[in-house]
C-alpha atoms as a PDB file:
ATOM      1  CA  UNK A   1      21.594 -71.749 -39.383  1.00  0.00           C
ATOM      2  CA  UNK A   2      19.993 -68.207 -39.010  1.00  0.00           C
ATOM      3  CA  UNK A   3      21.938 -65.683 -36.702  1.00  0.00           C
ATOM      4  CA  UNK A   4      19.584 -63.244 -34.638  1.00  0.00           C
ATOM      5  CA  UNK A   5      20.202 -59.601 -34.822  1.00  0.00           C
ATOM      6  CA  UNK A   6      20.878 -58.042 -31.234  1.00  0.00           C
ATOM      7  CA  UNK A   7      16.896 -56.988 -31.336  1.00  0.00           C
ATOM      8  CA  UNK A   8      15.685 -60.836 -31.889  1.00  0.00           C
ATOM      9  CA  UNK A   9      18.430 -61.472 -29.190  1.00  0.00           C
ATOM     10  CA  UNK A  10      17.411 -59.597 -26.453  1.00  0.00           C
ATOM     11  CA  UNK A  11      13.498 -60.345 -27.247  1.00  0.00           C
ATOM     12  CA  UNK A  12      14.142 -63.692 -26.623  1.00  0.00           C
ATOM     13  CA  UNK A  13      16.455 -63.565 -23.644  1.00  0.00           C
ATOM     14  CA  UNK A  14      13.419 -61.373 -22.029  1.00  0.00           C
ATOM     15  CA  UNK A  15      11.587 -64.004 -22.516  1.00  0.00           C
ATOM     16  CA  UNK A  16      13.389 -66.400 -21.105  1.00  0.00           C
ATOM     17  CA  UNK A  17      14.336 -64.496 -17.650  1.00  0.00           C
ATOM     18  CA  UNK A  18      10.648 -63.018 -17.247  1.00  0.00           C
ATOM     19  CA  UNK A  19       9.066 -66.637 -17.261  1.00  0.00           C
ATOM     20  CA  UNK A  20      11.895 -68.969 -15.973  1.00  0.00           C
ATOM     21  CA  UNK A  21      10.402 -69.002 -12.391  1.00  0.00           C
ATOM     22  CA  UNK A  22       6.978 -70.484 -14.434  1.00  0.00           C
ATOM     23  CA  UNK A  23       9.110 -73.247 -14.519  1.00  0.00           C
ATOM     24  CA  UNK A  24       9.358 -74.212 -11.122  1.00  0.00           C
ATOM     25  CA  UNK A  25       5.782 -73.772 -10.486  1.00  0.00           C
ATOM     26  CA  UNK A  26       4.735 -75.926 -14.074  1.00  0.00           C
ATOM     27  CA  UNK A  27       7.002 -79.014 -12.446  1.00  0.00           C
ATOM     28  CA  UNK A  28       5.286 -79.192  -9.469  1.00  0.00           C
ATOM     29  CA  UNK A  29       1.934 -79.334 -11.409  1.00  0.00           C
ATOM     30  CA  UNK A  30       3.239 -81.520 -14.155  1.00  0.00           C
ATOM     31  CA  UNK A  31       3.812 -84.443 -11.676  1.00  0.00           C
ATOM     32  CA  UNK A  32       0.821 -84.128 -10.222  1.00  0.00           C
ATOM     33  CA  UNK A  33      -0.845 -84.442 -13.329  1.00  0.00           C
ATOM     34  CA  UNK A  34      -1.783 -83.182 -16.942  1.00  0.00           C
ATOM     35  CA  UNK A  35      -2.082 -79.582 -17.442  1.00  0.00           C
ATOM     36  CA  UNK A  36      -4.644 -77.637 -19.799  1.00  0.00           C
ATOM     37  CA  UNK A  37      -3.407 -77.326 -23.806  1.00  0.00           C
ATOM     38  CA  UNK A  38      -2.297 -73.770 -24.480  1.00  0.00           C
ATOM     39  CA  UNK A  39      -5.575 -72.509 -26.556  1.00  0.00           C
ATOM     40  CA  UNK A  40      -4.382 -70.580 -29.912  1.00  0.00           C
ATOM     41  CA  UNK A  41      -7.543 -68.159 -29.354  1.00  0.00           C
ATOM     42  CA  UNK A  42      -6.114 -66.832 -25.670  1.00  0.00           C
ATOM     43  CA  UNK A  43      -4.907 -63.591 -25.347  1.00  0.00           C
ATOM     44  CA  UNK A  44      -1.211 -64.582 -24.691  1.00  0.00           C
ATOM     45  CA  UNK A  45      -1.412 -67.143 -27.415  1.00  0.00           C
ATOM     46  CA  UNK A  46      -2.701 -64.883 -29.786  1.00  0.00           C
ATOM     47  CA  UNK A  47      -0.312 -61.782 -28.870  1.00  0.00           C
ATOM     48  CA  UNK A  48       2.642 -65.139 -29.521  1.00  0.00           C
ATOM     49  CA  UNK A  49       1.015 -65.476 -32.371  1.00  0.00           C
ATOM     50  CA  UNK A  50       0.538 -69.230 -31.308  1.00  0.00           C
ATOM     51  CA  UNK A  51      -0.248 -72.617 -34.116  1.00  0.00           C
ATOM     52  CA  UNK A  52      -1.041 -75.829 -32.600  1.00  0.00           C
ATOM     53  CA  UNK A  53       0.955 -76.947 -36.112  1.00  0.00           C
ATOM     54  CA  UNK A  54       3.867 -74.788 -37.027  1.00  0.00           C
ATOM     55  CA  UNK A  55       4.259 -73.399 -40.433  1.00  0.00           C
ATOM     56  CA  UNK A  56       8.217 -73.995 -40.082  1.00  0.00           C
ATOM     57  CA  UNK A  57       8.719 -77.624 -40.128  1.00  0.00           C
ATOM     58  CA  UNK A  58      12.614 -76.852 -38.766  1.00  0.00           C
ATOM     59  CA  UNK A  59      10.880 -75.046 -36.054  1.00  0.00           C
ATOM     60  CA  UNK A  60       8.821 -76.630 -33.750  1.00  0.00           C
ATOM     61  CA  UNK A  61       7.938 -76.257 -30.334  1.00  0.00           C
ATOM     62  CA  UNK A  62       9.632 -79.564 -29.453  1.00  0.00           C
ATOM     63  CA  UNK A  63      13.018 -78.211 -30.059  1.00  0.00           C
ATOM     64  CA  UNK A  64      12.609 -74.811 -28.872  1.00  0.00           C
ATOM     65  CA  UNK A  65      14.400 -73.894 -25.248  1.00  0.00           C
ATOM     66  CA  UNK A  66      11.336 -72.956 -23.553  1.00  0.00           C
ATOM     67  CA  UNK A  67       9.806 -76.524 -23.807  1.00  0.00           C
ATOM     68  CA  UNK A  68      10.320 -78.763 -21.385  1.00  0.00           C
ATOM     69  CA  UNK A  69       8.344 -82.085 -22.658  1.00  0.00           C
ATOM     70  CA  UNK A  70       9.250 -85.024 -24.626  1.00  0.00           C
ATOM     71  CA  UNK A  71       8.726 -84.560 -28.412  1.00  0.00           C
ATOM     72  CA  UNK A  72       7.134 -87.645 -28.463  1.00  0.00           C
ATOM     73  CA  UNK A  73       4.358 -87.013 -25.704  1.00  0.00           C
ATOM     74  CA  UNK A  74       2.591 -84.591 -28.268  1.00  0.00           C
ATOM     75  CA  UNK A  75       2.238 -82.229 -25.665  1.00  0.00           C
ATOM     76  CA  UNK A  76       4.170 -80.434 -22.917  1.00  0.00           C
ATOM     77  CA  UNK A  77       5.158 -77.855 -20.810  1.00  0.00           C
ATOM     78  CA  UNK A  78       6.310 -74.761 -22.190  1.00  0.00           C
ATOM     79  CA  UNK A  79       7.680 -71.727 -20.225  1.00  0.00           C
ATOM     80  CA  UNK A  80       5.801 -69.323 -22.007  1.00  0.00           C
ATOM     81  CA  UNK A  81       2.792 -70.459 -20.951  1.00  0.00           C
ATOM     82  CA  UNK A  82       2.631 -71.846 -17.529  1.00  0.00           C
ATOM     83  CA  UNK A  83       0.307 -74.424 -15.883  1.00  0.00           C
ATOM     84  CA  UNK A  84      -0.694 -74.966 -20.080  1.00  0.00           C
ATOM     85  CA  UNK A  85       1.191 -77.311 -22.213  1.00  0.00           C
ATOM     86  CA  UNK A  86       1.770 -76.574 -25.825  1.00  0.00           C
ATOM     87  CA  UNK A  87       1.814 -78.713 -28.836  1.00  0.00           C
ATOM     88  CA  UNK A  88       4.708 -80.946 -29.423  1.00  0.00           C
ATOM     89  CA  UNK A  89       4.636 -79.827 -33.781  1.00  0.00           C
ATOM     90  CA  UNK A  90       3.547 -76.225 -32.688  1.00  0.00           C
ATOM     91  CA  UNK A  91       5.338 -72.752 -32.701  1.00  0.00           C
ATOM     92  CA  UNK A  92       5.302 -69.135 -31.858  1.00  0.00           C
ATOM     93  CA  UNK A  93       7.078 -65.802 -31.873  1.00  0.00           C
ATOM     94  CA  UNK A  94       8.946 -66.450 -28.775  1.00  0.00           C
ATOM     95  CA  UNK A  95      10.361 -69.685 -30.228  1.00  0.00           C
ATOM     96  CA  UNK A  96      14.411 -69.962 -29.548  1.00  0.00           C
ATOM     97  CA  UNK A  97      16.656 -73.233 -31.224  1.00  0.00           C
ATOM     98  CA  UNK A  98      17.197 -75.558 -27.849  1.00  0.00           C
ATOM     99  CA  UNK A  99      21.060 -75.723 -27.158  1.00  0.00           C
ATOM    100  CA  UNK A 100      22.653 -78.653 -28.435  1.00  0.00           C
END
């Protein structure tokens, strides 16, 4: 397993506390239904550098912290990107190993 330096640390844990009220407001849309997929070409995707299939098979969106779906739904929530869901197989920059 790779260890993250203090920099990769605290990237991530910014990440994590900047959008972790998204996920309040990406529940309450999620049940009422399906949200827009996360396209690679947006701004935000792009900055995340953003891939609908991730080029790190032992990386993938589905078992990253920040997603919230089922791995086998294809698609889900993700807090990164509110009201968008991301690819199940995808990946970016801000990805973090879910605990566990």
């Amino acid at each position: 397993m790779k260890k993250l330096n203090r920099r990769q640390f605290l990237g991530s844990s910014a990440a994590i506390v900047a959008f972790a009220p998204s996920l309040l407001v990406s529940g309450r849309t999620i049940a009422g239904g399906h949200l827009p997929k996360v396209d690679p070409n947006d701004p935000q995707a792009k900055a995340l550098s953003y891939v609908h299939e991730s080029p790190k098979p032992e990386n993938l969106c589905s078992n990253c912290q920040l997603y919230s779906g089922k791995a086998e739904a294809g698609w889900g929530p993700c807090a990164i990107f509110p009201q968008k869901e991301v690819a199940a197989d995808g990946w970016c920059s801000a990805w973090v190993k879910k605990a566990g």
